[in-house]
Protein backbone atom coordinates (compact mmCIF):
# COMPACT_ATOMS: atom_id res chain seq x y z
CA UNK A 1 -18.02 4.32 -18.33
CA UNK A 2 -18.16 3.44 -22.32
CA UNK A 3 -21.25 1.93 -23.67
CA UNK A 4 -20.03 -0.79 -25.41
CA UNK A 5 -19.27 -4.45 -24.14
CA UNK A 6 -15.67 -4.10 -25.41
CA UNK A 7 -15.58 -0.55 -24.06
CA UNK A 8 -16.46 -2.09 -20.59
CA UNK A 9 -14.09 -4.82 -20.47
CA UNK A 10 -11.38 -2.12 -21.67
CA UNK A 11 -12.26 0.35 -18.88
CA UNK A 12 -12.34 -2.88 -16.41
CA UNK A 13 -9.28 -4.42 -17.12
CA UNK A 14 -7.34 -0.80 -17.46
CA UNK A 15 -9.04 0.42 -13.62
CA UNK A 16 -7.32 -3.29 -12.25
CA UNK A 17 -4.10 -2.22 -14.13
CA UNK A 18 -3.74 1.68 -12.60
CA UNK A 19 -5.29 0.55 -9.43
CA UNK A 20 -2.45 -2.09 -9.14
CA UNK A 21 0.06 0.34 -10.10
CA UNK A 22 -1.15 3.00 -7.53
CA UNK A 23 -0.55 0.17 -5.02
CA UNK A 24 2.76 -0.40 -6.44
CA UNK A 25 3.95 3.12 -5.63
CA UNK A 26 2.43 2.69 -1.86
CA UNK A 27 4.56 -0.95 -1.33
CA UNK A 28 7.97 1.23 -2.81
CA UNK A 29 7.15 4.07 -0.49
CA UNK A 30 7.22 1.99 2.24
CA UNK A 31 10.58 0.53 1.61
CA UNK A 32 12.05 4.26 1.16
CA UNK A 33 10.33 4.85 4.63
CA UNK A 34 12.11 1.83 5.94
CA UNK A 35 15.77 2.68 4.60
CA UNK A 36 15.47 6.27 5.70
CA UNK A 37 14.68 5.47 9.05
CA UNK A 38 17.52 2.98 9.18
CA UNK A 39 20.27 5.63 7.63
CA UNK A 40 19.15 6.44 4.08
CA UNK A 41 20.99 5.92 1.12
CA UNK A 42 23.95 3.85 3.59
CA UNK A 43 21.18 1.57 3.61
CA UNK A 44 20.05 0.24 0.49
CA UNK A 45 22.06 -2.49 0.42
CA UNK A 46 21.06 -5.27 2.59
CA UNK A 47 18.44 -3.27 4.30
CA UNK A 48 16.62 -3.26 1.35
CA UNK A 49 17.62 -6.59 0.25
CA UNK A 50 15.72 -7.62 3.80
CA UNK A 51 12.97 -5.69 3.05
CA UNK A 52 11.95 -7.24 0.06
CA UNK A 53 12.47 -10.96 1.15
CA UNK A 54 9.70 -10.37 3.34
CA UNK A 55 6.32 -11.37 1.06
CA UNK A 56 3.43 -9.94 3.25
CA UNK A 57 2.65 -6.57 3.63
CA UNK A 58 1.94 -7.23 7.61
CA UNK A 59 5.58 -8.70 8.10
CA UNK A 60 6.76 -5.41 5.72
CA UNK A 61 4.42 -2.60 8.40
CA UNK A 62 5.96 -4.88 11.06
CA UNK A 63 9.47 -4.27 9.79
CA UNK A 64 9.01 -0.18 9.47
CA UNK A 65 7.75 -0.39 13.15
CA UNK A 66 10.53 -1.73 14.56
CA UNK A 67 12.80 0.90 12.29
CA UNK A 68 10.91 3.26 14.19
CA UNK A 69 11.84 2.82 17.31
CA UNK A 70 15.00 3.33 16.26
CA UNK A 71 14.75 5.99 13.93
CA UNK A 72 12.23 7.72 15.85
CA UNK A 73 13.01 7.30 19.01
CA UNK A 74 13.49 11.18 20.04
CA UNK A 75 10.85 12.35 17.78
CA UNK A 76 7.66 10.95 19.69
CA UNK A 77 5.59 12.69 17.14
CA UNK A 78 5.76 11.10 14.16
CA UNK A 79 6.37 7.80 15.82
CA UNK A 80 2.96 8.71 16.14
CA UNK A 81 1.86 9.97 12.63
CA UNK A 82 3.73 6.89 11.57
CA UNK A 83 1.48 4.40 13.18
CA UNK A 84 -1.59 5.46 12.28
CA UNK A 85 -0.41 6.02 8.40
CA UNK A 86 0.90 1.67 8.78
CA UNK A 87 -2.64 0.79 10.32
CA UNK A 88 -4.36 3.26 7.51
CA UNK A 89 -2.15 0.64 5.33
CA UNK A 90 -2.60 -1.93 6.77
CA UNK A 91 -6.95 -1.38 5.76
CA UNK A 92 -6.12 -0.64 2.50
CA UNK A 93 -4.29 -4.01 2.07
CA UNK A 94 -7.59 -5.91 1.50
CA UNK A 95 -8.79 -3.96 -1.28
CA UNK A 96 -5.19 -4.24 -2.58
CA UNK A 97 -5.83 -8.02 -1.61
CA UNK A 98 -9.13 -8.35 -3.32
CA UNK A 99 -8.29 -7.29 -6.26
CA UNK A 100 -5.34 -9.89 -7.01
CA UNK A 101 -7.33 -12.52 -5.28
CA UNK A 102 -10.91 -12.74 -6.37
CA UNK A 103 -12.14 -13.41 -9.85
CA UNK A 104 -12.77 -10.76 -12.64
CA UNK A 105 -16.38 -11.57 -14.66
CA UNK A 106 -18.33 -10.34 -17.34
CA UNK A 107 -22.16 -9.42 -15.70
CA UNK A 108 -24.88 -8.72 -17.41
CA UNK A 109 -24.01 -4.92 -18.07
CA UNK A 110 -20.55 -4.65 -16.48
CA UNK A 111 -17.17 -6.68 -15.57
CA UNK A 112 -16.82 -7.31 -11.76
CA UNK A 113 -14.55 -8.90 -9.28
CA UNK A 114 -15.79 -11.60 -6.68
CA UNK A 115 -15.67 -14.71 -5.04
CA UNK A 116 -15.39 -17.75 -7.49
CA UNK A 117 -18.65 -19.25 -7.69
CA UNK A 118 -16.92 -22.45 -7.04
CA UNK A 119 -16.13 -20.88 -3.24
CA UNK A 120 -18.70 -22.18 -1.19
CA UNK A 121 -17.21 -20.85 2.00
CA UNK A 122 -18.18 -17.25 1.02
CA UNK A 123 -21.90 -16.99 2.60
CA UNK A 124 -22.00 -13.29 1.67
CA UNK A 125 -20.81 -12.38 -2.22
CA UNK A 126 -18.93 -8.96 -2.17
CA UNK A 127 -18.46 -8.19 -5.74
CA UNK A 128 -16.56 -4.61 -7.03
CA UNK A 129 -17.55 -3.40 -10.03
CA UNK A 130 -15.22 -0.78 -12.32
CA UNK A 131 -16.60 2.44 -10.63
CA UNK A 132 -15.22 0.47 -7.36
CA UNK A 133 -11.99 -0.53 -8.45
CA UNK A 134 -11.44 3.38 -9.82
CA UNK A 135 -11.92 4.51 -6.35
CA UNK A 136 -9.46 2.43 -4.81
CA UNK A 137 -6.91 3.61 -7.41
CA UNK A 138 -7.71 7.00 -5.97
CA UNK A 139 -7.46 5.64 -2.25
CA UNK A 140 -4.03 4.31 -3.02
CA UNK A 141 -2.65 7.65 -4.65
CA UNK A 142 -3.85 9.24 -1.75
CA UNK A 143 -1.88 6.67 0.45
CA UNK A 144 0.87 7.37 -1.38
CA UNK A 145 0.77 10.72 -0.96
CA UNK A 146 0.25 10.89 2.47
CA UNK A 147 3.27 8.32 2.73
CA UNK A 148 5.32 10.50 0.45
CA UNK A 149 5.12 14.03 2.58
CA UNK A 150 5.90 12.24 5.68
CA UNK A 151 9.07 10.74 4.32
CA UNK A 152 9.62 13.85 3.67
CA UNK A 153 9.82 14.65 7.12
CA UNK A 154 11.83 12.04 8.57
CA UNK A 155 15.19 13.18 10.22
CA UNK A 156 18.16 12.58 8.75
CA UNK A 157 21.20 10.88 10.22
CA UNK A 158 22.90 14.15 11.92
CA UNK A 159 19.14 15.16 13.06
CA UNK A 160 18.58 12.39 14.79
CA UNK A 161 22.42 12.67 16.06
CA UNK A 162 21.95 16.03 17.45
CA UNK A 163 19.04 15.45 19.24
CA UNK A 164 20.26 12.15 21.12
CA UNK A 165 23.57 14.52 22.19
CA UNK A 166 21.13 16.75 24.14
């Protein structure tokens, strides 16, 4: 990281901005998850209309689920691979979650996020410093990625058709 004070707050406040955006991509691969496993492009309507009036990520990972079993339901295998890449989301959430939440602050040498100091409920003060928040943007990409080559695989419509025929 720079040197300078200014140079800090700069790399600080630009790690929160492409750490948010790498979470951004994760949220929007989720929905294209969601619509392909209810019928793909036929769906963007209200499917995706529904997907976004739900606010929490949990309700969201609770939506794709239930697509699944649908969507999924002759291909027990990445039913599978699905559920462990919502729960792997599901984790990542609170660093997602900490970020938006807790309060940025200049330190002695550095800009960090943590508690308020006016929360007294928080016995133990977990603060994230720039290096941190970097890693998280990485985390996320990776997310994404992951999320990305296994929408890749989903079946289409007529895949999904064939198969229940048999």
């Amino acid at each position: 990281m720079s040197g300078t004070a200014g140079d800090r707050e700069k790399d600080f406040f630009e790690a929160v901005g492409r750490t948010l955006f790498a979470w951004q991509r994760v949220e929007g691969r989720l929905m294209g998850i969601y619509l392909q496993l209810l019928g793909g492009p036929n769906a963007w309507g209200a499917a995706g209309a529904a997907f976004y009036s739900v606010f929490s990520l949990k309700g969201k990972l609770k939506m794709i689920q239930e697509a699944a079993k649908w969507g999924l339901a002759e291909f027990p295998l990445l039913s599978n691979e699905l559920s462990r890449l919502l729960r792997k989301t599901g984790k990542r959430s609170k660093k997602r979650n900490d970020l938006v939440h807790l309060e940025a602050s200049e330190g002695d040498t550095e800009w960090l996020i943590g508690p308020p100091l006016s929360d007294f409920s928080t016995i133990d003060r977990q603060y994230y410093n720039t290096a941190d928040i970097v890693r998280w943007a990485e985390e996320f990409n990776e997310l994404h990625d992951l999320l990305l080559d296994f929408s890749k695989r989903i079946p289409d419509d007529r895949a999904r058709q064939r198969k229940r025929r048999r």
